[in-house]
C-alpha atoms as a PDB file:
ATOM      1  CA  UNK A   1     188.981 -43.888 137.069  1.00  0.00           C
ATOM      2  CA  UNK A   2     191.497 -45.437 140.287  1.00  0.00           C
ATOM      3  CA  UNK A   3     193.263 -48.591 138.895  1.00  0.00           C
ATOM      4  CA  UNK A   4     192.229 -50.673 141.795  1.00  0.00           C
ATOM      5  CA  UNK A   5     188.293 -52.039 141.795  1.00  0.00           C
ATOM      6  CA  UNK A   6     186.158 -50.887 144.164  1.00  0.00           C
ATOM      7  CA  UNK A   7     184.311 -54.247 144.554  1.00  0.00           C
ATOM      8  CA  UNK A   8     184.912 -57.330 142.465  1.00  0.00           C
ATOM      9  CA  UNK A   9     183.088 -60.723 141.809  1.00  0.00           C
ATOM     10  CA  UNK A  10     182.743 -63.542 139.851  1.00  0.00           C
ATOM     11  CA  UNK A  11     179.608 -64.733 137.930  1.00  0.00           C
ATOM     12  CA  UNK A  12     179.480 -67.839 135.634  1.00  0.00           C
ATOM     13  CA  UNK A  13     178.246 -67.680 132.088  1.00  0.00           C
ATOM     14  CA  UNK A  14     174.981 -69.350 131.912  1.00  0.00           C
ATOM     15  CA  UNK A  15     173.764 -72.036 129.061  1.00  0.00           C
ATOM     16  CA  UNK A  16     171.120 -69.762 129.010  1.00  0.00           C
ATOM     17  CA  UNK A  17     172.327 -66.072 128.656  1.00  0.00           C
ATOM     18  CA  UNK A  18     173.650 -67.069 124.952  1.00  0.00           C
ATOM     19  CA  UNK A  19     171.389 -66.283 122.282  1.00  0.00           C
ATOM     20  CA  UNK A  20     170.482 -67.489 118.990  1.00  0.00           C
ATOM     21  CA  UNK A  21     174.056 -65.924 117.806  1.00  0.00           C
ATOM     22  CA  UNK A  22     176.140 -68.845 120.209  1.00  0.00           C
ATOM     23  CA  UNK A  23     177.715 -65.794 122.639  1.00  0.00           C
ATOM     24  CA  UNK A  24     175.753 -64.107 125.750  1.00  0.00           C
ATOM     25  CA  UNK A  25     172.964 -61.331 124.394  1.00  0.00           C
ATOM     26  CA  UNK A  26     173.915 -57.894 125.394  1.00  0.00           C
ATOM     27  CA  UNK A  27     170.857 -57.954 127.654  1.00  0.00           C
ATOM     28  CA  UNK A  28     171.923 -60.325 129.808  1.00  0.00           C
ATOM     29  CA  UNK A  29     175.184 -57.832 130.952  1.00  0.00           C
ATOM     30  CA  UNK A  30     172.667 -56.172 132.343  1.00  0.00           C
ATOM     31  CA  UNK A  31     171.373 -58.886 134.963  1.00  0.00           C
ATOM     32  CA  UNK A  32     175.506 -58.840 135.273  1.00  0.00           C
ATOM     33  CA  UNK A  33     175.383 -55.494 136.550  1.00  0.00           C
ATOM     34  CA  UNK A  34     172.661 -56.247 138.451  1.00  0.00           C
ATOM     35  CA  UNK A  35     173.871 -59.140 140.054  1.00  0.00           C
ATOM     36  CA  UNK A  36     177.146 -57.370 141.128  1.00  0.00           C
ATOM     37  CA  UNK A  37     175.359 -54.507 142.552  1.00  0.00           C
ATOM     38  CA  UNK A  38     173.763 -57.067 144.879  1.00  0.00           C
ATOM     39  CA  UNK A  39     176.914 -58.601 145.614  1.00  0.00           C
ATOM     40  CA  UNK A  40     178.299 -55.622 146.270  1.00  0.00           C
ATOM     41  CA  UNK A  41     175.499 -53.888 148.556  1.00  0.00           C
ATOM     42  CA  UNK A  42     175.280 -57.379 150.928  1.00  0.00           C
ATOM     43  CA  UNK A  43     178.716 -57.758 151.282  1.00  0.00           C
ATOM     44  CA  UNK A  44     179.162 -53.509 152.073  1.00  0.00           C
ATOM     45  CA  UNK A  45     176.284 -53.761 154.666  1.00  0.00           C
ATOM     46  CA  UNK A  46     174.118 -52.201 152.797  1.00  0.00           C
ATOM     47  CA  UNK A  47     170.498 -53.254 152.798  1.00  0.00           C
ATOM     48  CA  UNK A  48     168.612 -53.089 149.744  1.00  0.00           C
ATOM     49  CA  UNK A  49     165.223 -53.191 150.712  1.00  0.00           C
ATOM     50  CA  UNK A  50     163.983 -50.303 154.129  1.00  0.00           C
ATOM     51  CA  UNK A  51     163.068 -47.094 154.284  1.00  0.00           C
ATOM     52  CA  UNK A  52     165.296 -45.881 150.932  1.00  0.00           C
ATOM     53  CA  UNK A  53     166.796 -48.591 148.850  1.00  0.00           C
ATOM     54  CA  UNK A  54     169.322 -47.813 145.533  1.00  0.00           C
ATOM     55  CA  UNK A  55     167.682 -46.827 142.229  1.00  0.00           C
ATOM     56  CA  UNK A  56     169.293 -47.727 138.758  1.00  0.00           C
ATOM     57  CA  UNK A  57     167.889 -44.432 136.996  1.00  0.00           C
ATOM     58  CA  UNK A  58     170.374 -44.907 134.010  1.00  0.00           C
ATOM     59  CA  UNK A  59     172.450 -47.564 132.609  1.00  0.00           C
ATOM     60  CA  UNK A  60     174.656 -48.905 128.954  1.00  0.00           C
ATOM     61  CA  UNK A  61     177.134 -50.769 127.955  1.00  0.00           C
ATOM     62  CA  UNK A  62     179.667 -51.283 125.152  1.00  0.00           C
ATOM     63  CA  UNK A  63     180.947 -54.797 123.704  1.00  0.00           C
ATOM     64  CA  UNK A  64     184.171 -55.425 122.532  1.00  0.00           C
ATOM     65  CA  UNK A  65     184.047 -59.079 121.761  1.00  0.00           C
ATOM     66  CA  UNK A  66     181.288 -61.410 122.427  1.00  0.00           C
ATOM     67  CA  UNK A  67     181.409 -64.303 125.367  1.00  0.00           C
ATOM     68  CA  UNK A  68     180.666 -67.915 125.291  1.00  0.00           C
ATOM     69  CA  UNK A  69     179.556 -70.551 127.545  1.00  0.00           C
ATOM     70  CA  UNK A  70     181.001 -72.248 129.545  1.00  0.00           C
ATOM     71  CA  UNK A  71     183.091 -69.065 130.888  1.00  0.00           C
ATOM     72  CA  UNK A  72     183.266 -67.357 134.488  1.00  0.00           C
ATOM     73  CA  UNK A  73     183.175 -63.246 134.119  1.00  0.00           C
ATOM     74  CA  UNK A  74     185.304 -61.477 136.343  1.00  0.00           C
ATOM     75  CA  UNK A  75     183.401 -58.087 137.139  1.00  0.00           C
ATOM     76  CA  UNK A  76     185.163 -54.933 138.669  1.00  0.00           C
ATOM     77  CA  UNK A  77     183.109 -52.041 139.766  1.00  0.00           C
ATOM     78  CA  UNK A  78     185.071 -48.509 140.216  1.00  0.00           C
ATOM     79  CA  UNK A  79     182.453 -45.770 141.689  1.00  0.00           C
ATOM     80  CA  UNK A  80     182.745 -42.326 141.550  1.00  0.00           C
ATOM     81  CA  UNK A  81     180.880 -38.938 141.123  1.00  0.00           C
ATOM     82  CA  UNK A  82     179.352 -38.797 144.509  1.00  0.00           C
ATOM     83  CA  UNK A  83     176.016 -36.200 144.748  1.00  0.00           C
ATOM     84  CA  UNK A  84     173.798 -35.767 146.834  1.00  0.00           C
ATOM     85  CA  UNK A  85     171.680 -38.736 146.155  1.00  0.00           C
ATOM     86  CA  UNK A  86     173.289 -40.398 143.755  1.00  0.00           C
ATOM     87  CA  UNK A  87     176.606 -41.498 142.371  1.00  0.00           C
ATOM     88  CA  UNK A  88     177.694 -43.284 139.344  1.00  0.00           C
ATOM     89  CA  UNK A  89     179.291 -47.241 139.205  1.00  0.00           C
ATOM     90  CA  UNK A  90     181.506 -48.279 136.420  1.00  0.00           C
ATOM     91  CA  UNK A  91     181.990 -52.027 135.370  1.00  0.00           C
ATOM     92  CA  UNK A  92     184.791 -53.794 133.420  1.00  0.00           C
ATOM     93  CA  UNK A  93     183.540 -57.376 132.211  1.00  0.00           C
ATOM     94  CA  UNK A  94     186.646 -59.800 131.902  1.00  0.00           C
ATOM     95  CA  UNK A  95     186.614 -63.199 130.403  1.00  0.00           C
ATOM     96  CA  UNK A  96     188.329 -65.871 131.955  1.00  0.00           C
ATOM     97  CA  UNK A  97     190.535 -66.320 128.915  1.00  0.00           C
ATOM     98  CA  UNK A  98     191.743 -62.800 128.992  1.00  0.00           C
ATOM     99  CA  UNK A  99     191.731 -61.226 132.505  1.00  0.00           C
ATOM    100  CA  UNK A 100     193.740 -58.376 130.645  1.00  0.00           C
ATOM    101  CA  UNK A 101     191.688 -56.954 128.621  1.00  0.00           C
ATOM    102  CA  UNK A 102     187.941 -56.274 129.249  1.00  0.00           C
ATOM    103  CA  UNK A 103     185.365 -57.574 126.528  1.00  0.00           C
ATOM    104  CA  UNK A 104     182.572 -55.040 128.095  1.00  0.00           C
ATOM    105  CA  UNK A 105     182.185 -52.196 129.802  1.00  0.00           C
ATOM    106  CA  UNK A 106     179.293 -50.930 131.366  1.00  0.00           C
ATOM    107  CA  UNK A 107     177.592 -48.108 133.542  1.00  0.00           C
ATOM    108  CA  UNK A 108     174.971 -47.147 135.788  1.00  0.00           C
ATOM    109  CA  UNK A 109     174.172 -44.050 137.549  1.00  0.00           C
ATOM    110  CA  UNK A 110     172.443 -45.597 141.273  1.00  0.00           C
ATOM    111  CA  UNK A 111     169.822 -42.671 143.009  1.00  0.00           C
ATOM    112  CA  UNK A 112     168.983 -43.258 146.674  1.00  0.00           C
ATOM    113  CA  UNK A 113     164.867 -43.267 146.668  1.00  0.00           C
ATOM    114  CA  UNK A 114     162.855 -42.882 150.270  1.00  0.00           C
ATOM    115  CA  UNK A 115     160.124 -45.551 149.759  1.00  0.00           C
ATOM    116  CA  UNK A 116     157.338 -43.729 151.089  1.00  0.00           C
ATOM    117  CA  UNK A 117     157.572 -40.824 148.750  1.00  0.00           C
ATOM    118  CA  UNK A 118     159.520 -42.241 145.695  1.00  0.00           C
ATOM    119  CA  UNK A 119     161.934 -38.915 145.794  1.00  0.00           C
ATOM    120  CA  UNK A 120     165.101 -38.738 145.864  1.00  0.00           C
ATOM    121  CA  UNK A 121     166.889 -38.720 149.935  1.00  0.00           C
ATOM    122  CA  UNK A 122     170.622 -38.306 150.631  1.00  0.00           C
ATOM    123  CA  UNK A 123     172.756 -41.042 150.402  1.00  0.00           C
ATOM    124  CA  UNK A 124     172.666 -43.098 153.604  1.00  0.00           C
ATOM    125  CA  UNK A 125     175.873 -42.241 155.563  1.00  0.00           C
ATOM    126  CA  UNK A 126     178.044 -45.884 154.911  1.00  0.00           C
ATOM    127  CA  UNK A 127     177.047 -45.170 151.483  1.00  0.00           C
ATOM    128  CA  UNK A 128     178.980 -41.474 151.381  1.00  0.00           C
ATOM    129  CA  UNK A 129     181.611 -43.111 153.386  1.00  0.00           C
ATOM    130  CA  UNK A 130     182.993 -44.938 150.150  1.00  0.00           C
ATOM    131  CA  UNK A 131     184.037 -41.918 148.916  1.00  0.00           C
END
């Protein structure tokens, strides 16, 4: 994986997104992901809704240490294994009191779908152009 982040944002911890335990459920990484993806895509150019749109077809994550409110998560995003249709996105999850070390990690593997069909289309040219 390069050293240097891809994409990178910022997402405050929610009252919310803790759970009966006091820290943030491991769900709510998820909406994390999500979130940055979204981020990500707008500020790239690239629209999520058309003719094909992105695809989560798999996704996990592992926990190091749990988060509390309040906090602000610093997310970085490293992508590689460009296919045809499809590449993978890798996220570190940092706490704002350690921006060292990451207390999650996550992944997702993103499939460009044609709307119309619900198969599988080439990723759209900008898209291969991160690479």
């Amino acid at each position: 994986m390069p050293n240097n982040p891809f994409y990178s944002c910022q997402i405050p911890v929610r009252w919310g997104d803790m759970d009966a335990f006091g820290h943030v459920n491991n769900t709510i990484y998820f909406r994390y992901f999500e979130e940055t993806r979204f981020q990500w895509m707008l500020e790239k150019g690239i629209p999520v809704v058309g003719d094909s749109y992105p695809v989560v077809v798999t996704i996990g994550a592992t926990f190091f240490r749990p988060v509390f409110h309040p906090d602000t998560l610093r997310i970085d995003v490293f992508i590689s294994e460009p296919g045809r249709s499809s590449f993978m996105a890798t996220y570190k999850v940092y706490s704002s009191a350690d921006q060292e070390n990451p207390c999650s990690e996550g992944y997702s593997k993103i499939v460009w779908v044609e709307k119309a069909t619900g198969k599988s289309v080439a990723l759209p040219d900008a898209v291969r152009s991160w690479f």
